[in-house]
Structures are given as C-alpha cells and as structure tokens.
Protein backbone atom coordinates (compact mmCIF):
# COMPACT_ATOMS: atom_id res chain seq x y z
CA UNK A 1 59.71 85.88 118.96
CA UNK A 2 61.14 88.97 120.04
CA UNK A 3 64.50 87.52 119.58
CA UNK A 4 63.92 85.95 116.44
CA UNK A 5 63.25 89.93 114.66
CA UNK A 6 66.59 90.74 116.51
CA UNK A 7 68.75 88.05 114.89
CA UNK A 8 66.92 88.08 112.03
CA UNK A 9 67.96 91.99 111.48
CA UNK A 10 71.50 91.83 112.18
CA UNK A 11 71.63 89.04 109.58
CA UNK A 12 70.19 90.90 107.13
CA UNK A 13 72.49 94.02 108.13
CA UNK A 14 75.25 91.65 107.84
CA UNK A 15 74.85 90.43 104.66
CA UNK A 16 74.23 94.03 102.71
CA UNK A 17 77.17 95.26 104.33
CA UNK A 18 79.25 92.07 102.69
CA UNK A 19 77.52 92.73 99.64
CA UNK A 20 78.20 96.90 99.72
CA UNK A 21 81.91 95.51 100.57
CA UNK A 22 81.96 93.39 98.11
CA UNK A 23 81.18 95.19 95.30
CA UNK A 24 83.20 98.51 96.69
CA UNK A 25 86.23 96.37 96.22
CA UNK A 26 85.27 95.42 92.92
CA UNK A 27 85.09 98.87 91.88
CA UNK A 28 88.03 100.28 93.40
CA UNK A 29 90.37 97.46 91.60
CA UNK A 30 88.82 98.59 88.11
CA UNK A 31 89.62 101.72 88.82
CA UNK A 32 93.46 101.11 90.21
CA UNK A 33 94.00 98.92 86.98
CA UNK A 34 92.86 101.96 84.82
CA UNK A 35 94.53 104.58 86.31
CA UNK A 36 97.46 101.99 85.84
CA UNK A 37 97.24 101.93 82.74
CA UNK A 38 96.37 105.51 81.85
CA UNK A 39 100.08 106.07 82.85
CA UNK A 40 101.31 104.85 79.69
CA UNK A 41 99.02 106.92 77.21
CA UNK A 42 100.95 110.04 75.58
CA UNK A 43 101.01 113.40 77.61
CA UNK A 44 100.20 116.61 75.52
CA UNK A 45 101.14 119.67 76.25
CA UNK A 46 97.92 122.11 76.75
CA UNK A 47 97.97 125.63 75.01
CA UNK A 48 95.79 128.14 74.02
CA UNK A 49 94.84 128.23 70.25
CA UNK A 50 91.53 129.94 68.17
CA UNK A 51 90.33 127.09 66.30
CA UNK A 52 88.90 129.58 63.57
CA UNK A 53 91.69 131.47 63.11
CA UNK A 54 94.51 128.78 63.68
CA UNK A 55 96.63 131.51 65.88
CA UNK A 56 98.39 130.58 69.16
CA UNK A 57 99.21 132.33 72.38
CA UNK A 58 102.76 131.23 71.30
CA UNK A 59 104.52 133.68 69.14
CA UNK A 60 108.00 132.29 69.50
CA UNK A 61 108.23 131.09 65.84
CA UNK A 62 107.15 134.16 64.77
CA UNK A 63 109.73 135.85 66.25
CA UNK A 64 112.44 133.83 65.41
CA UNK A 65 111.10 134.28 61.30
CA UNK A 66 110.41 137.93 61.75
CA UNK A 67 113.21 139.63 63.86
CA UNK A 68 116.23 139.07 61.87
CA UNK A 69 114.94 141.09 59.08
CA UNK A 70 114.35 143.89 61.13
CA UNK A 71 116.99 146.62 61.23
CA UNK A 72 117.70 149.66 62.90
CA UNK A 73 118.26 153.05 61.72
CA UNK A 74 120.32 155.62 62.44
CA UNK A 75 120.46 159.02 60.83
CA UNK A 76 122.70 162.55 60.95
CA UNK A 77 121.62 165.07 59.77
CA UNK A 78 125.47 167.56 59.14
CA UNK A 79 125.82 171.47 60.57
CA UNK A 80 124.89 173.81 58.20
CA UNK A 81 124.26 177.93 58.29
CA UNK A 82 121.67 179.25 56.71
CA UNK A 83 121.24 182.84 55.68
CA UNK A 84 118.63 184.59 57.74
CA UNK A 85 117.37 186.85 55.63
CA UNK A 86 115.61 189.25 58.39
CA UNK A 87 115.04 192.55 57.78
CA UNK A 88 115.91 195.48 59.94
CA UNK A 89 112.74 197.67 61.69
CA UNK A 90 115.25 201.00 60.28
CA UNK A 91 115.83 199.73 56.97
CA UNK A 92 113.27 202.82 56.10
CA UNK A 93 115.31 205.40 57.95
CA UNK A 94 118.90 204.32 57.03
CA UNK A 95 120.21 203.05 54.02
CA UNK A 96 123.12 202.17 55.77
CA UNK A 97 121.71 200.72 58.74
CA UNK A 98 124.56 198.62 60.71
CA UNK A 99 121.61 196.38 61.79
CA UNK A 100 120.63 195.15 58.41
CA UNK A 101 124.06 192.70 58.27
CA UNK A 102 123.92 191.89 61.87
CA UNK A 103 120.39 190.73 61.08
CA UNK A 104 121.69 188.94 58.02
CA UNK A 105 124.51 187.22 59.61
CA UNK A 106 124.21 183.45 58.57
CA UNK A 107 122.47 181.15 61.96
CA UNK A 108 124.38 177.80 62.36
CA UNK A 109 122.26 174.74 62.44
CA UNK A 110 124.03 171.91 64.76
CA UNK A 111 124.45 168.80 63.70
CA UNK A 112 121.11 166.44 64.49
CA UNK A 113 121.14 162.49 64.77
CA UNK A 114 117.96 160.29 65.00
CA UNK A 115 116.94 157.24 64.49
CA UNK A 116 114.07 154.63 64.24
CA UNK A 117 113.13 150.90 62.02
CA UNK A 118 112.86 149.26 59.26
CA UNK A 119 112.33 146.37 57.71
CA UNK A 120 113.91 144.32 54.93
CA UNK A 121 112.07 143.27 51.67
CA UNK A 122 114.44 141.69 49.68
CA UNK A 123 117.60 139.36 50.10
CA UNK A 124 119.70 142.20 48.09
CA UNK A 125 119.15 145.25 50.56
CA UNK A 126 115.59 146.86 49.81
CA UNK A 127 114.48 148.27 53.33
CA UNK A 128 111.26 150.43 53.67
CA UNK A 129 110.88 152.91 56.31
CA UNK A 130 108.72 155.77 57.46
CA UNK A 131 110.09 158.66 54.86
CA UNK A 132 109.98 160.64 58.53
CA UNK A 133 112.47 158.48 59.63
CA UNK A 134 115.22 159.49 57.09
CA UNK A 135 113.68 162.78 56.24
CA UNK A 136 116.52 165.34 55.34
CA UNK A 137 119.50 162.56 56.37
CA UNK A 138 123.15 163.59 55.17
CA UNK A 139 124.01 159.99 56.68
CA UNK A 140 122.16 156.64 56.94
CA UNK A 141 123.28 153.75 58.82
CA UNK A 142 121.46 150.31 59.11
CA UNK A 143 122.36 148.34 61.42
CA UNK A 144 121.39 144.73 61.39
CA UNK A 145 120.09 142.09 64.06
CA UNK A 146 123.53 140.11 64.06
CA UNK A 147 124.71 143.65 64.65
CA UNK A 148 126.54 144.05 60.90
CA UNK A 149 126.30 148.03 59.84
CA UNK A 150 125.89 149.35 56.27
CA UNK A 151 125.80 152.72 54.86
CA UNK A 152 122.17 153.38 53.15
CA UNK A 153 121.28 155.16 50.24
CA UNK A 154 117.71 156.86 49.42
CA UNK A 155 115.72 154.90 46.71
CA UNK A 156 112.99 156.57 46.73
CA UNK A 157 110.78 158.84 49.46
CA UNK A 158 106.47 159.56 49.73
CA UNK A 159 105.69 161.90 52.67
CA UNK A 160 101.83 161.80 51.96
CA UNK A 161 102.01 157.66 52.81
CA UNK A 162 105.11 158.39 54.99
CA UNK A 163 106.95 155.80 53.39
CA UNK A 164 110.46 155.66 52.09
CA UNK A 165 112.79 152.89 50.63
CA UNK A 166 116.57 153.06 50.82
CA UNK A 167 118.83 150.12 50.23
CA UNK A 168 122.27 148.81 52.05
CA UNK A 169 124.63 146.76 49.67
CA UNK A 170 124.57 143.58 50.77
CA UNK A 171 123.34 139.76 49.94
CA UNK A 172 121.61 136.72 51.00
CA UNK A 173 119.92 138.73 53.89
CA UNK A 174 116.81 137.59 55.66
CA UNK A 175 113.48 139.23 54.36
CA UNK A 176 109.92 139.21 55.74
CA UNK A 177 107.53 137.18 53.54
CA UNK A 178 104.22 139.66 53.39
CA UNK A 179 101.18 139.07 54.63
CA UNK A 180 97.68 140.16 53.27
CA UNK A 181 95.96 143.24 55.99
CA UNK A 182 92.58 142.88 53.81
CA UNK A 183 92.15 139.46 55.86
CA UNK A 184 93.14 140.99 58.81
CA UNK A 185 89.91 141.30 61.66
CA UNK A 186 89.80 142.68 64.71
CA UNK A 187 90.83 140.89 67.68
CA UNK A 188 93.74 139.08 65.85
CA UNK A 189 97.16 138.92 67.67
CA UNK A 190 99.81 140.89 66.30
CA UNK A 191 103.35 141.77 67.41
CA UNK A 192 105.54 145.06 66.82
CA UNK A 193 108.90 144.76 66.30
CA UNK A 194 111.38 147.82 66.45
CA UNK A 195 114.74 149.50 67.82
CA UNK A 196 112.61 151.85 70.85
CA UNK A 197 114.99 154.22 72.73
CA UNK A 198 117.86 152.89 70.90
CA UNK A 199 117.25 149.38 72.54
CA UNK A 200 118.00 145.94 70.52
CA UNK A 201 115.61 144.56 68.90
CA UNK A 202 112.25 144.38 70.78
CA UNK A 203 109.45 142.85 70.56
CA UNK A 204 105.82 143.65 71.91
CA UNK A 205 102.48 142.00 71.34
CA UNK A 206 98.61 142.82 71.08
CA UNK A 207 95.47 142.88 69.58
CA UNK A 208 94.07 144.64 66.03
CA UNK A 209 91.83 147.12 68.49
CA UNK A 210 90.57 148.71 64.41
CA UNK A 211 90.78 148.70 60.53
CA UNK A 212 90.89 151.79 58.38
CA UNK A 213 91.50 154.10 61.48
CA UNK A 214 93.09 157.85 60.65
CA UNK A 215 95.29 159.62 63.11
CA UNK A 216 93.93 163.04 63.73
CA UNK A 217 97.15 164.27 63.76
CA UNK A 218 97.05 168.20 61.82
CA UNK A 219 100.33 167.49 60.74
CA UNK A 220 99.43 165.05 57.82
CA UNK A 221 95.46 166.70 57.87
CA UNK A 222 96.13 166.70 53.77
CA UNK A 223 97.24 163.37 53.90
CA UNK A 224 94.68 160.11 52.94
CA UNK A 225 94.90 158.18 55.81
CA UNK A 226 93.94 154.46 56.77
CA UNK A 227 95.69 152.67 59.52
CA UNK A 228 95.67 149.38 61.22
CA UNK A 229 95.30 150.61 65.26
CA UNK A 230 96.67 148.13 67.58
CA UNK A 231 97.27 147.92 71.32
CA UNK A 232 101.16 146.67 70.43
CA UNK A 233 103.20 148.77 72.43
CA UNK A 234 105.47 151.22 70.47
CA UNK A 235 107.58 153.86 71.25
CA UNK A 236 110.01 156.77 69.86
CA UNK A 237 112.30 154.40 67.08
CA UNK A 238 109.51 152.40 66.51
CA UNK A 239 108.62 153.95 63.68
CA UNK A 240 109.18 152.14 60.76
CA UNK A 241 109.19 148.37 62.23
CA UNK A 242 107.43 145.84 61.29
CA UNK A 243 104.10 144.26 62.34
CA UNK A 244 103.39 141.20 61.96
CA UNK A 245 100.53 138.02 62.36
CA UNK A 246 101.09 135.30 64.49
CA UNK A 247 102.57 133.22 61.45
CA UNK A 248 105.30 135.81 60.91
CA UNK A 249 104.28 137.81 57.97
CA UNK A 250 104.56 141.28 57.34
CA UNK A 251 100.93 143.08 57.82
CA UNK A 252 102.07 146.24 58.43
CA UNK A 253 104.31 149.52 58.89
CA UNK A 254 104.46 150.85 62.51
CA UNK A 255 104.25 154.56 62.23
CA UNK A 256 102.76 156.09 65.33
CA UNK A 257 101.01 156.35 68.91
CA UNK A 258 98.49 158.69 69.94
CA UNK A 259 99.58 160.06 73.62
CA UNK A 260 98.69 162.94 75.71
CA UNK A 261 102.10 162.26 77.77
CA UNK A 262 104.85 161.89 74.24
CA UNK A 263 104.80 158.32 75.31
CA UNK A 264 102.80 155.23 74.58
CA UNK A 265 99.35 155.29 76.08
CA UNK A 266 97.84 152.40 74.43
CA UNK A 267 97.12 152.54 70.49
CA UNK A 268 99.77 152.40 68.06
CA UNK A 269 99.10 153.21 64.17
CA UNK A 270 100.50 150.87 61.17
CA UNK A 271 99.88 151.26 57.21
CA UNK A 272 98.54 148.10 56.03
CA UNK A 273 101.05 145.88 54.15
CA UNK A 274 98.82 146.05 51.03
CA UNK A 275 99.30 149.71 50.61
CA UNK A 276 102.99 149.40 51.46
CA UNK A 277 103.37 147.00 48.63
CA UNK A 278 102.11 148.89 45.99
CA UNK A 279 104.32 152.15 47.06
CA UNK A 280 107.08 150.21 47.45
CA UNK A 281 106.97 148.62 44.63
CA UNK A 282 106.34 152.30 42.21
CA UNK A 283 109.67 153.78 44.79
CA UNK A 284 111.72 150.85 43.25
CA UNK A 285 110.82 151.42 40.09
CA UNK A 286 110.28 155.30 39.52
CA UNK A 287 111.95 156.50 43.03
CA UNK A 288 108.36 158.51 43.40
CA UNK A 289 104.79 157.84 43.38
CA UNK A 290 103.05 161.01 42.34
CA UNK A 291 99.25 160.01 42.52
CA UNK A 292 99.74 156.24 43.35
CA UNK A 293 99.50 156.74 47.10
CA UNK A 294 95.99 158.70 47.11
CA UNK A 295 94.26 156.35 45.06
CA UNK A 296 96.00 152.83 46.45
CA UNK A 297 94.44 155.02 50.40
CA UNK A 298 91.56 155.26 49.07
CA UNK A 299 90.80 151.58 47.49
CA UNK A 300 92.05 150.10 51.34
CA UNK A 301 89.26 152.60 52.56
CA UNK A 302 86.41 151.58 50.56
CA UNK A 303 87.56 147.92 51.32
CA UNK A 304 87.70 147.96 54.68
C-alpha cells in the first residue's frame, strides 16, 4: 500500500510537470513569433513636446527661420572737442586772469566704437534696434549673417521705449515674421539671438520666467516700462536681438540683464513685439512717436 501512494505521487508529479512544460513552450513560441514580427512595425523617433502648447525641445527650425534676419551692429562715434566752458576761481580778482583761457581751452573727445543687434522687418532694409544701441552714431554699419556689410541710416529714434529704426539699402533680404507677446505665458520656451562680445551670431535658449516686468534701473525711472523677463542668456551686444517662440516668430526686443557682476546673472529683459510694432510702425512713418510710446506701455500693462 505504502508503495502504491509512492508511485502514485511521482505520477502525478510527472504529469503536471509535462503539462507546466507543455504549456511554457506554448507560450514562449507566441511570444518569439511576436517579437518577430514587431521587427517590421515603423520605429519613431521619441522627443519631448507640450501637447497644450504644441512647442518642442527642438528649436532647430527655429533657428534656421530666425537667424538670418538677425544682424549685427556696429557703431563710431568721430573725435570731437568741445569747449569747456569752466570758469576760473580768480575771475573776481583779475580781469585778465591767464587761467580763464587755460580753463577754456577746448577738451578732445576720442573717437568711440560700439556695437550690439538688430533685427530685420522688412525685405527692403527696415531694421529696429535699441535707440541705445545707435545713440549719438556718426557711422552705422550692419553687418549681415552671410557676412554682407551696409552702411545704415537713422529712420527714426524713441529713447523712452529705447527703440530705434534705421535702414541699409538693400533687397530681397530675410525678415522675421512677428509673433503676438499678448499670448505669450510663462513657462514658454524662447530663444535670444544676438552678436555678444562681437561673436557671430549666437543663439541661447530659456524660459518666459515673467510678463509686464520693469527694470528698476534709475536710468529710464521716467520711462513706462513693461518687459518680457526671461532666463535666455544675453550679454553686452545683445541688445537689440531678437527673441523669439519656438515656431520662429519675433516676440520680442532683447534690451537688458539685471547683474550685480556687469555680466549675465540670469534674467534678461525684452519689449514685447506688440509694443515694438506699433513704434515701429509711427518711426516709419513720422521718424518720431511723441506720445505713442506711453500710451501703447500702458495698454500692454493693463493687459497683461
């Protein structure tokens, strides 16, 4: 009887295991045949995107659309003397102090270059600037991204938006298609594009860190103020590139960094491309603005 249990087990321990084996094998063919197959489906290629927004990590197409119609700048500013006009501590004592033309002797200003961005509008020349850029030029040169340089002329200048437009004579160029900043949000990628430290064209990239920001700077304290701040990395000859969405479009103006060191430090200042288009546009046509700037400040304000 004893025996009889034993066999009786290992029969039954015998037959699960075929069974187990059995249907492993089963398995592990439907499997093999799938994986087989899977080999001929389509790859895709895996990057990041924002389903909301429809932005993507990759910015290369925005590059390639927004770069070429960024320029660089170059100014000089020519030697000139200027008449002192200082008066001598004896003037009271002496009419014919020897100090009073010594004192009056004309100081010689040297010659001053600088240089910064811009961007082109228009396929016929129209660039706009930061009017602190060209401020006081004798001498403007653009020079564009294939490397082609043009003598500038003013158009028309607004230091309270610190915007100016000058033009190069030339034709067919490539122009930046603008964007809208009131649909701008925070968070959105956006890349800077400028001539920093006399460099080539360069391009950095970031997030909208604010809306509607001012400066603090005492400088323009009587200027109206409303900026886009970014974490785009710009630099000294930045100022007056472009910024841009992910798609390419003109959103804004780069203008300036706030740094306790003179260099960047992590937020960079832009006017919004909705204020720049209404300046621009009165420069063109009038070559001033008088009270357009205030009032076009304050309506991006109150609608951001």
């Amino acid at each position: 009887m004893k025996y009889r249990n034993i066999i009786l087990t290992i029969a039954i321990s015998v037959a699960v295991a075929t069974i187990t084996v059995f249907i492993y094998a089963k398995f592990n063919q439907g499997y093999y045949e799938q994986l087989q197959e899977s080999q001929d489906l389509p790859v895709h290629n895996v990057d990041f995107r924002n389903n909301r927004h429809g932005e993507t990590a990759d910015f290369t197409n925005a590059i390639s659309i927004a770069t070429p119609a960024v320029v660089h700048i170059q100014t000089k500013i020519k030697r000139k003397q200027v008449k002192n006009n200082l008066e001598s501590p004896f003037h009271d004592f002496d009419d014919d102090n020897p100090f009073e033309d010594f004192l009056n002797e004309p100081s010689t200003i040297p010659e001053q270059r600088g240089g910064g961005s811009g961007v082109i509008l228009s396929k016929d020349g129209y660039i706009v600037t930061n009017n602190h850029v060209i401020k006081n030029a004798d001498e403007i040169t653009v020079t564009l991204a294939n490397h082609k340089k043009f003598k500038a002329s003013v158009i028309g200048t607004n230091a309270k938006s610190d915007l100016a437009v000058i033009k190069i004579n030339a034709n067919s160029l490539p122009f930046l298609p603008y964007g809208n900043s009131d649909e701008i949000y925070t968070g959105q990628w956006v890349l800077a594009i400028g001539y920093p430290f006399n460099l080539d064209a360069t391009v950095t990239a970031g997030i909208v860190s604010g809306k509607a920001r001012i400066t603090g700077n005492k400088e323009q304290e009587n200027a109206v103020q409303s900026f886009i701040q970014t974490d785009a990395a710009i630099n000294f000859g930045s100022s007056g590139g472009a910024l841009v969405n992910s798609h390419g479009k003109l959103i804004g103006i780069n203008t300036a960094f706030i740094s306790p060191t003179g260099s960047y430090a992590g937020y960079s200042y832009a006017i919004p491309v909705n204020i720049v288009k209404n300046i621009v546009n009165t420069l063109i046509k009038y070559g001033s603005t008088q009270k357009t700037s205030a009032a076009v400040f304050q309506k991006d304000r109150t609608t951001n």
